[in-house]
C-alpha atoms as a PDB file:
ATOM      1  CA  UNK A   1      32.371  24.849  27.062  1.00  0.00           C
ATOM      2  CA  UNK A   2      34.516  25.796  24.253  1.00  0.00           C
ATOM      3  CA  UNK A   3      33.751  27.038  21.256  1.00  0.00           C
ATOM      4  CA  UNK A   4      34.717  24.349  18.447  1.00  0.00           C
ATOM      5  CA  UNK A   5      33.315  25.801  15.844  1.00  0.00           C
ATOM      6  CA  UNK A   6      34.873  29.168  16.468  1.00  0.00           C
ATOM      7  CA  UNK A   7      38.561  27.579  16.891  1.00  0.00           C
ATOM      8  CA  UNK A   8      38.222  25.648  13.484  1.00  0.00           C
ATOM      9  CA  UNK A   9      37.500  28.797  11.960  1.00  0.00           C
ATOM     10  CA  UNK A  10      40.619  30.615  13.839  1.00  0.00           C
ATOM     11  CA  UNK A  11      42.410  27.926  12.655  1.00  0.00           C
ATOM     12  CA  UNK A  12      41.634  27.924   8.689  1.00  0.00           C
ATOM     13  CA  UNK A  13      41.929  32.189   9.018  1.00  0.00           C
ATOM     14  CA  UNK A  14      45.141  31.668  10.692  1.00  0.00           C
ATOM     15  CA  UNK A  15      44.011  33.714  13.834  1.00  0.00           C
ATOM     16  CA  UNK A  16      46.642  32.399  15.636  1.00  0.00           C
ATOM     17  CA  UNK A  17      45.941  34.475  19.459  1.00  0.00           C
ATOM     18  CA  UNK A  18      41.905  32.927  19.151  1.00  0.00           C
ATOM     19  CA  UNK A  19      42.839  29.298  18.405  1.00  0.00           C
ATOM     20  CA  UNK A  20      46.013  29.368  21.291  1.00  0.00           C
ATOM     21  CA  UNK A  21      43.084  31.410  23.733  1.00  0.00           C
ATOM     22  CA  UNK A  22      40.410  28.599  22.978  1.00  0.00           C
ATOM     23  CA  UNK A  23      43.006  25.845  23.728  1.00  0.00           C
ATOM     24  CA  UNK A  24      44.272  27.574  26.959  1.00  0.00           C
ATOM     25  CA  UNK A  25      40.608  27.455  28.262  1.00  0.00           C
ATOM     26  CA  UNK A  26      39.991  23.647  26.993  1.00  0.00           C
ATOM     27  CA  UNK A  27      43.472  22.783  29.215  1.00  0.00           C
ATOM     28  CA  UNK A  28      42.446  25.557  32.176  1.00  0.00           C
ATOM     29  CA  UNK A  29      39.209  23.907  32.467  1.00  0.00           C
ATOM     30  CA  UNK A  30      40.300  20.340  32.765  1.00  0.00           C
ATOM     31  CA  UNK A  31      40.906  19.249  29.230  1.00  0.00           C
ATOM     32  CA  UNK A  32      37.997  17.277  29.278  1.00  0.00           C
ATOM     33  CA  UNK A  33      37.438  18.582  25.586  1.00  0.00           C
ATOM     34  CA  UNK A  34      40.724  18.076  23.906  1.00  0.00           C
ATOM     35  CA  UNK A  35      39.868  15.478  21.924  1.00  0.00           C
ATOM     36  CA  UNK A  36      37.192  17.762  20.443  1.00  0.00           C
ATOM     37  CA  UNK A  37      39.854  20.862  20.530  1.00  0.00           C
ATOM     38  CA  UNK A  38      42.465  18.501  18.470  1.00  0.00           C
ATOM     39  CA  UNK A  39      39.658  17.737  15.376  1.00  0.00           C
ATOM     40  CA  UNK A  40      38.822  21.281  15.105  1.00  0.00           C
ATOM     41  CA  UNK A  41      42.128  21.995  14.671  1.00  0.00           C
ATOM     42  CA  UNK A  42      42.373  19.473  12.190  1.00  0.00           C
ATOM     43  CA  UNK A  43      39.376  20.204  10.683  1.00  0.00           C
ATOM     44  CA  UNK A  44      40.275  24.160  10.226  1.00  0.00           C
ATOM     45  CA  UNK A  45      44.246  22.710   8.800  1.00  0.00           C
ATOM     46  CA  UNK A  46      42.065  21.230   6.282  1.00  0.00           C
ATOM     47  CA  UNK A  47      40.884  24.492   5.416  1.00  0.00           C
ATOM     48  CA  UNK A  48      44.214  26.051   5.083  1.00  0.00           C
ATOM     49  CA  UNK A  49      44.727  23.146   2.724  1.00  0.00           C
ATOM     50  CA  UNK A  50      41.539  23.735   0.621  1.00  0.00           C
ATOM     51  CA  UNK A  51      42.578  27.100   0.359  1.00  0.00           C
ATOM     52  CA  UNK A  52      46.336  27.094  -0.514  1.00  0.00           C
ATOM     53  CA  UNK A  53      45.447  24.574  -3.273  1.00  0.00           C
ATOM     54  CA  UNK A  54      42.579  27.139  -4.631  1.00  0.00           C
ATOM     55  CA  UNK A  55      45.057  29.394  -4.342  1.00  0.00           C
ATOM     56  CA  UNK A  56      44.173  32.145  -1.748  1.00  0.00           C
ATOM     57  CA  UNK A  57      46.701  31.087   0.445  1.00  0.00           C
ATOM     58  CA  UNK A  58      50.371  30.767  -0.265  1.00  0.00           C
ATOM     59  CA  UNK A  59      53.702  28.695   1.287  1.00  0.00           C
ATOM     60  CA  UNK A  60      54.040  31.420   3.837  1.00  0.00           C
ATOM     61  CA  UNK A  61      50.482  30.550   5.097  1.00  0.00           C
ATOM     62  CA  UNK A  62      50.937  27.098   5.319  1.00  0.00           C
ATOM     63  CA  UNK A  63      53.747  27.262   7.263  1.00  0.00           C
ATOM     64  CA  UNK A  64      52.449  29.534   9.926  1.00  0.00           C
ATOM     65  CA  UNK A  65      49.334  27.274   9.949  1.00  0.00           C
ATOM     66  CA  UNK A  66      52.063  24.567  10.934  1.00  0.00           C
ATOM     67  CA  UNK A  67      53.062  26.636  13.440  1.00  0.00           C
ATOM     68  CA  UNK A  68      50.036  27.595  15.355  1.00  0.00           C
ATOM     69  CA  UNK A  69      49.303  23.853  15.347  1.00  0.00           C
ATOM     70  CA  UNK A  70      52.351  23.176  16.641  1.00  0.00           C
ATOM     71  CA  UNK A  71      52.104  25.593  19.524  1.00  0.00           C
ATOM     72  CA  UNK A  72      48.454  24.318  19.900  1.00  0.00           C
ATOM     73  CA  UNK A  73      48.977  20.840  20.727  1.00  0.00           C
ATOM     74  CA  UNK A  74      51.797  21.514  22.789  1.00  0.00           C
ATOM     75  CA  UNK A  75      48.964  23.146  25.237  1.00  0.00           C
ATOM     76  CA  UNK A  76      46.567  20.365  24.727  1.00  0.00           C
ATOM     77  CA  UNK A  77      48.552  17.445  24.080  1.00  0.00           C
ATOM     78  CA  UNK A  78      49.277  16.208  27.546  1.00  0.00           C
ATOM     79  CA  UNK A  79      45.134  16.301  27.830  1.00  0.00           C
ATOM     80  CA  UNK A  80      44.880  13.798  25.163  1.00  0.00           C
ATOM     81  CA  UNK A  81      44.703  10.167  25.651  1.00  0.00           C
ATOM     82  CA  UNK A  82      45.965   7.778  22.927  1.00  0.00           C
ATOM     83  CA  UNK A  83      43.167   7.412  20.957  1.00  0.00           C
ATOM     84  CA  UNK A  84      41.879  10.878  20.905  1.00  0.00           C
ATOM     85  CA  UNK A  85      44.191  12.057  17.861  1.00  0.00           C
ATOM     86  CA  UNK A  86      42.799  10.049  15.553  1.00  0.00           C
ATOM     87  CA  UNK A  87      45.605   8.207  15.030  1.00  0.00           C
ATOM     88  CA  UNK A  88      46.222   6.921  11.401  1.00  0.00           C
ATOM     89  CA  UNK A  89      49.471   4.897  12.324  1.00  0.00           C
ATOM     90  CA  UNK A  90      52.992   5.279  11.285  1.00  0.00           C
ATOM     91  CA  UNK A  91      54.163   6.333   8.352  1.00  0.00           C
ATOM     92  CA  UNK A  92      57.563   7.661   6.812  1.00  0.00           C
ATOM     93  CA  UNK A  93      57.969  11.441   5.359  1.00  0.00           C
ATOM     94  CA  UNK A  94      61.579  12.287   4.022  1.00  0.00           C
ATOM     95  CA  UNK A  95      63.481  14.427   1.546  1.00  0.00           C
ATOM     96  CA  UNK A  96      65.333  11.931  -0.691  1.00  0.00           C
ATOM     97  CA  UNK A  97      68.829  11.256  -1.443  1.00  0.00           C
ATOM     98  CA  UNK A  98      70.769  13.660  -2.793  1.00  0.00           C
ATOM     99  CA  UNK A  99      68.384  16.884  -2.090  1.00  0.00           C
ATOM    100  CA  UNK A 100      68.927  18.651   0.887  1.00  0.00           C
ATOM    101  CA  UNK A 101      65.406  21.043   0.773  1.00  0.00           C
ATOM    102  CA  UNK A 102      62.997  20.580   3.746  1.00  0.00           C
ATOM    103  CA  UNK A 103      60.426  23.327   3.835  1.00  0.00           C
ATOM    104  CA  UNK A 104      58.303  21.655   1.167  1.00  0.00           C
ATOM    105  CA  UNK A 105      58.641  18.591   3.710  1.00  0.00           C
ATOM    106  CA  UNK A 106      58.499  20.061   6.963  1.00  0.00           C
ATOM    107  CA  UNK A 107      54.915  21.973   6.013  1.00  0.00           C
ATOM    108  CA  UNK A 108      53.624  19.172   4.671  1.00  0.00           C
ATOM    109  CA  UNK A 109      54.661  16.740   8.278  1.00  0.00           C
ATOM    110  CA  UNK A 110      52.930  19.282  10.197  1.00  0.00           C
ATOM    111  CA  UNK A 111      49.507  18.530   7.904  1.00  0.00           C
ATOM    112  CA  UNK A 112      50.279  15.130   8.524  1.00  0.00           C
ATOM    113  CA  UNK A 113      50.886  15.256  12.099  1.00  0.00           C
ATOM    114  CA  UNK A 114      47.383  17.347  12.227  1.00  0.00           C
ATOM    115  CA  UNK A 115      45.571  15.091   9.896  1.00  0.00           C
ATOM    116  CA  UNK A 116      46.432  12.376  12.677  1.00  0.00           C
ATOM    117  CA  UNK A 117      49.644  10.078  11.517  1.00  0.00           C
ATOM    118  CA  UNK A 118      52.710   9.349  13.284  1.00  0.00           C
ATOM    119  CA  UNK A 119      55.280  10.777  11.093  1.00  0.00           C
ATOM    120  CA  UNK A 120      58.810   9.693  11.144  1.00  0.00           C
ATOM    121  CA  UNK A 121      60.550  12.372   9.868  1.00  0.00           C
ATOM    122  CA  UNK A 122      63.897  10.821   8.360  1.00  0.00           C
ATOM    123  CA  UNK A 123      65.147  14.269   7.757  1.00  0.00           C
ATOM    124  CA  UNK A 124      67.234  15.145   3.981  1.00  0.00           C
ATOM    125  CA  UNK A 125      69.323  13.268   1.793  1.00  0.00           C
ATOM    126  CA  UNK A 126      67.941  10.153   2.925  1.00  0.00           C
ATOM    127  CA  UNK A 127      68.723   7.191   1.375  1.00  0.00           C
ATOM    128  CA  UNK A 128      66.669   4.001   0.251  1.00  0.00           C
ATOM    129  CA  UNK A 129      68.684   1.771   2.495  1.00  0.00           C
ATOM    130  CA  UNK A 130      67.532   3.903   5.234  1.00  0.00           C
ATOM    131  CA  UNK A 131      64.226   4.469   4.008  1.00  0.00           C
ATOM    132  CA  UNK A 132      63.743   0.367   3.919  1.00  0.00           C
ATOM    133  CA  UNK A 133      65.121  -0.590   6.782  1.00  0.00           C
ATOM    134  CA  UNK A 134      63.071   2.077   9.012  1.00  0.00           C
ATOM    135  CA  UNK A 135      59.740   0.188   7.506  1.00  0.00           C
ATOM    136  CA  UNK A 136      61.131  -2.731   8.157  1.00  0.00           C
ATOM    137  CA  UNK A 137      62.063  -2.023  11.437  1.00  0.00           C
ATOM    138  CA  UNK A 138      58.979   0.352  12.512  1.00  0.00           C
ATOM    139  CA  UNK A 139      56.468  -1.681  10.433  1.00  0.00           C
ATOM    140  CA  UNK A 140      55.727   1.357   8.229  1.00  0.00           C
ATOM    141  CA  UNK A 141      52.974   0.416   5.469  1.00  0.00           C
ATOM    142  CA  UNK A 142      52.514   4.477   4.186  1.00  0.00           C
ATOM    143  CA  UNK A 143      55.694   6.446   2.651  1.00  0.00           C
ATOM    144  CA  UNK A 144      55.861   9.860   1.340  1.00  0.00           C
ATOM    145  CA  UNK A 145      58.935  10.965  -0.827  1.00  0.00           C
ATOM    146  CA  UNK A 146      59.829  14.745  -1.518  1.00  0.00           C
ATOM    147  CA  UNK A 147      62.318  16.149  -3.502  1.00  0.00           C
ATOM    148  CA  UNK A 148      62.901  19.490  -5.479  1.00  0.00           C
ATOM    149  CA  UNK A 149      65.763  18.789  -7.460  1.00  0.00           C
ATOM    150  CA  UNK A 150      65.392  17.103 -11.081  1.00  0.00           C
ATOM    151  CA  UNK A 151      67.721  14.266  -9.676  1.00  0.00           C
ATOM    152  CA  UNK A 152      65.589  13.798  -7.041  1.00  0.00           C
ATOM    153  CA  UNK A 153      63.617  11.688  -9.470  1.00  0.00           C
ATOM    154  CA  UNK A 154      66.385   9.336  -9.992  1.00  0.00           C
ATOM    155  CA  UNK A 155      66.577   8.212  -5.975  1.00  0.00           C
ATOM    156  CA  UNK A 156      62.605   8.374  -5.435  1.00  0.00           C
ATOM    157  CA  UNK A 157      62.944   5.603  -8.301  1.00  0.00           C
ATOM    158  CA  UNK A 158      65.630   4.154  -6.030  1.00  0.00           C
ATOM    159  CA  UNK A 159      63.386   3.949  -3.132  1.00  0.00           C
ATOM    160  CA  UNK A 160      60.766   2.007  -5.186  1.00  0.00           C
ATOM    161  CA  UNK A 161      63.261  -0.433  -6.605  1.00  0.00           C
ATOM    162  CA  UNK A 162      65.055  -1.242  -3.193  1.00  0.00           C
ATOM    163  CA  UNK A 163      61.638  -2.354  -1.890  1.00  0.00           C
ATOM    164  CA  UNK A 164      61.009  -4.234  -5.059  1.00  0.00           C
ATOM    165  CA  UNK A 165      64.314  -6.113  -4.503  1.00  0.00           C
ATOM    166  CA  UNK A 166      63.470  -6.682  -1.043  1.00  0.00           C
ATOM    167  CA  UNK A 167      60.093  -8.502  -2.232  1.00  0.00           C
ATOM    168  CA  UNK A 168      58.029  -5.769   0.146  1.00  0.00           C
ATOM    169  CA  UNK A 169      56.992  -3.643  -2.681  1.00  0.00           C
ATOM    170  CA  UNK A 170      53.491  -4.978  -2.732  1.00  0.00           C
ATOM    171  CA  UNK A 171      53.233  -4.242   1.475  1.00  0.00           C
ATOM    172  CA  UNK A 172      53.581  -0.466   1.201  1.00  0.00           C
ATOM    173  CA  UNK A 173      51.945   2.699  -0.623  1.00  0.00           C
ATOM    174  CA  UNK A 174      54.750   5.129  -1.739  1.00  0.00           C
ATOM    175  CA  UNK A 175      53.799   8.889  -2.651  1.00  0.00           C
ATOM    176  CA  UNK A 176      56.303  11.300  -4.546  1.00  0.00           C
ATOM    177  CA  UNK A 177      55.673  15.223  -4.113  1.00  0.00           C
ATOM    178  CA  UNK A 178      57.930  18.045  -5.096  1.00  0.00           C
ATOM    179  CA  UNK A 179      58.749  20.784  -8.095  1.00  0.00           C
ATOM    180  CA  UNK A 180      60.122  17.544 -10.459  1.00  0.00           C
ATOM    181  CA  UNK A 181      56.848  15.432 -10.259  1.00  0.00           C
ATOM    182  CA  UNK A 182      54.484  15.035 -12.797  1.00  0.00           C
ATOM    183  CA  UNK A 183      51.555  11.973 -13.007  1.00  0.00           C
ATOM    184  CA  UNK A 184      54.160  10.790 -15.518  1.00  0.00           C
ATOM    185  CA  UNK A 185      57.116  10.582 -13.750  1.00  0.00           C
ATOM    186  CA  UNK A 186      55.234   9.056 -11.105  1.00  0.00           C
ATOM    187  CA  UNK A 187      54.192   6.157 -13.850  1.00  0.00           C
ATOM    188  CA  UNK A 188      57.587   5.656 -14.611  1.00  0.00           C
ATOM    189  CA  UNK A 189      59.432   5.491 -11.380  1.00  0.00           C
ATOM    190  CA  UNK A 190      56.555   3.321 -10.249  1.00  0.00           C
ATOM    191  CA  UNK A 191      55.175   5.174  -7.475  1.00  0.00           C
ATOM    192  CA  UNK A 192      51.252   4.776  -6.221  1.00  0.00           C
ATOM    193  CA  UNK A 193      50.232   8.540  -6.363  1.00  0.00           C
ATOM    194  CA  UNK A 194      52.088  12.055  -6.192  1.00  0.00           C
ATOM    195  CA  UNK A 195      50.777  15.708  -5.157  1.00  0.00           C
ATOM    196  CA  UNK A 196      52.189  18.683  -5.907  1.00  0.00           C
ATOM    197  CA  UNK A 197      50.188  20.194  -2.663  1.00  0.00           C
ATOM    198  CA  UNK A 198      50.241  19.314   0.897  1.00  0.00           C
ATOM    199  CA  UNK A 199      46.540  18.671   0.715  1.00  0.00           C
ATOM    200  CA  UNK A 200      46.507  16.399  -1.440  1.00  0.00           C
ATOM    201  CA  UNK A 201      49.187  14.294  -0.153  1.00  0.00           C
ATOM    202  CA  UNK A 202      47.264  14.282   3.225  1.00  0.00           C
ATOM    203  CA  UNK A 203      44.004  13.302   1.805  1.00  0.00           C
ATOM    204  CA  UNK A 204      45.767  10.524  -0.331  1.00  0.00           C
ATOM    205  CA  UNK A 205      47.620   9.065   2.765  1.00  0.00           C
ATOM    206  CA  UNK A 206      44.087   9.129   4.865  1.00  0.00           C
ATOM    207  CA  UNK A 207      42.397   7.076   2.162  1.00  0.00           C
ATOM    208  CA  UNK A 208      45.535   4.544   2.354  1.00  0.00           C
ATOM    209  CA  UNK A 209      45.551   4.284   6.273  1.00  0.00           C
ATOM    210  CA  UNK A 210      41.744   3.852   6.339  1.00  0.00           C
ATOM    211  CA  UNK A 211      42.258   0.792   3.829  1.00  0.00           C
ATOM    212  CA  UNK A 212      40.942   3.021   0.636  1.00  0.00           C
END
């Protein structure tokens, strides 16, 4: 049997050759334990999380985190069955209108992806109309807005108001992160919560897909 314990704490020091040699021998051996390989991943990305936010890890880290997670559920991934991820649902993740950054973004859809949720990844410069009808369409309850430019803040606000208009605003949970966002601006736009950290905005979306 494989070690859990030892790959979740690969995974949170970023010992990228342990956690990809503990997931070949979960897949060599059947893959009877991936379900149990995929939360200790998780578990140790929460780590990573804990520890970029306390500050012993920086952007760099997280993204090679995101990488050796990728890499580690491509070996394990065929091994899992549906319910084994601990699927959260759907949700949107997108760099707004306008902005064209995406490594803020594409760090925190691999958290998201580890933490569980489906994310549809609308890519940059998105805008509302796109961002409405895909929740429309996909029935998308959980969105999470980024955006490092100042007039980023302007479309998030756009976002909001286009569900608002479209009477759905009360149907999904909208979450602002990047460099312009403050608790304030989130208040004022009319967002329900905003993170400056990756962990945060994973821990926020959990609570909202488990009905928090």
């Amino acid at each position: 049997m494989a070690d859990m314990n030892l790959l979740k704490r690969a995974m949170g020091d970023l010992e990228e050759d342990a956690v990809l040699r503990i997931v070949k021998e979960v897949a060599g051996s059947g893959g009877g334990e991936a379900g149990a390989a995929m939360e200790a991943c998780q578990d140790g990305m929460k780590m990573v999380g804990d520890r970029f936010e306390a500050g012993e890890y920086f952007i760099g880290d997280l993204i090679f985190a995101g990488e050796i997670m990728i890499n580690a559920l491509e070996i394990i991934k065929p091994f899992l069955s549906a319910g084994d991820s601990g699927g959260k649902g759907k949700m949107i993740l997108c760099t707004v209108q306008g902005d064209l950054h995406d490594i803020g973004k594409n760090i925190v859809k691999s958290m998201l992806e580890a933490a569980g949720f489906d994310v549809l990844d609308l890519g940059i410069d998105v805008s509302p109309e796109t961002v409405l009808e895909t929740a429309k369409a996909e029935g998308v309850r959980i969105i999470a807005l980024s955006g490092v430019l100042t007039l980023a803040l302007d479309a998030m606000k756009d976002v909001v108001d286009i569900f608002k208009s479209a009477g759905l605003r009360d149907s999904v949970k909208i979450i602002i992160g990047g460099n312009p966002v403050t608790k304030e601006a989130c208040a004022k736009l009319g967002a329900d919560e905003w993170a400056h950290s990756p962990q945060k905005t994973v821990n926020v979306c959990s609570a909202w897909a488990a009905g928090a």
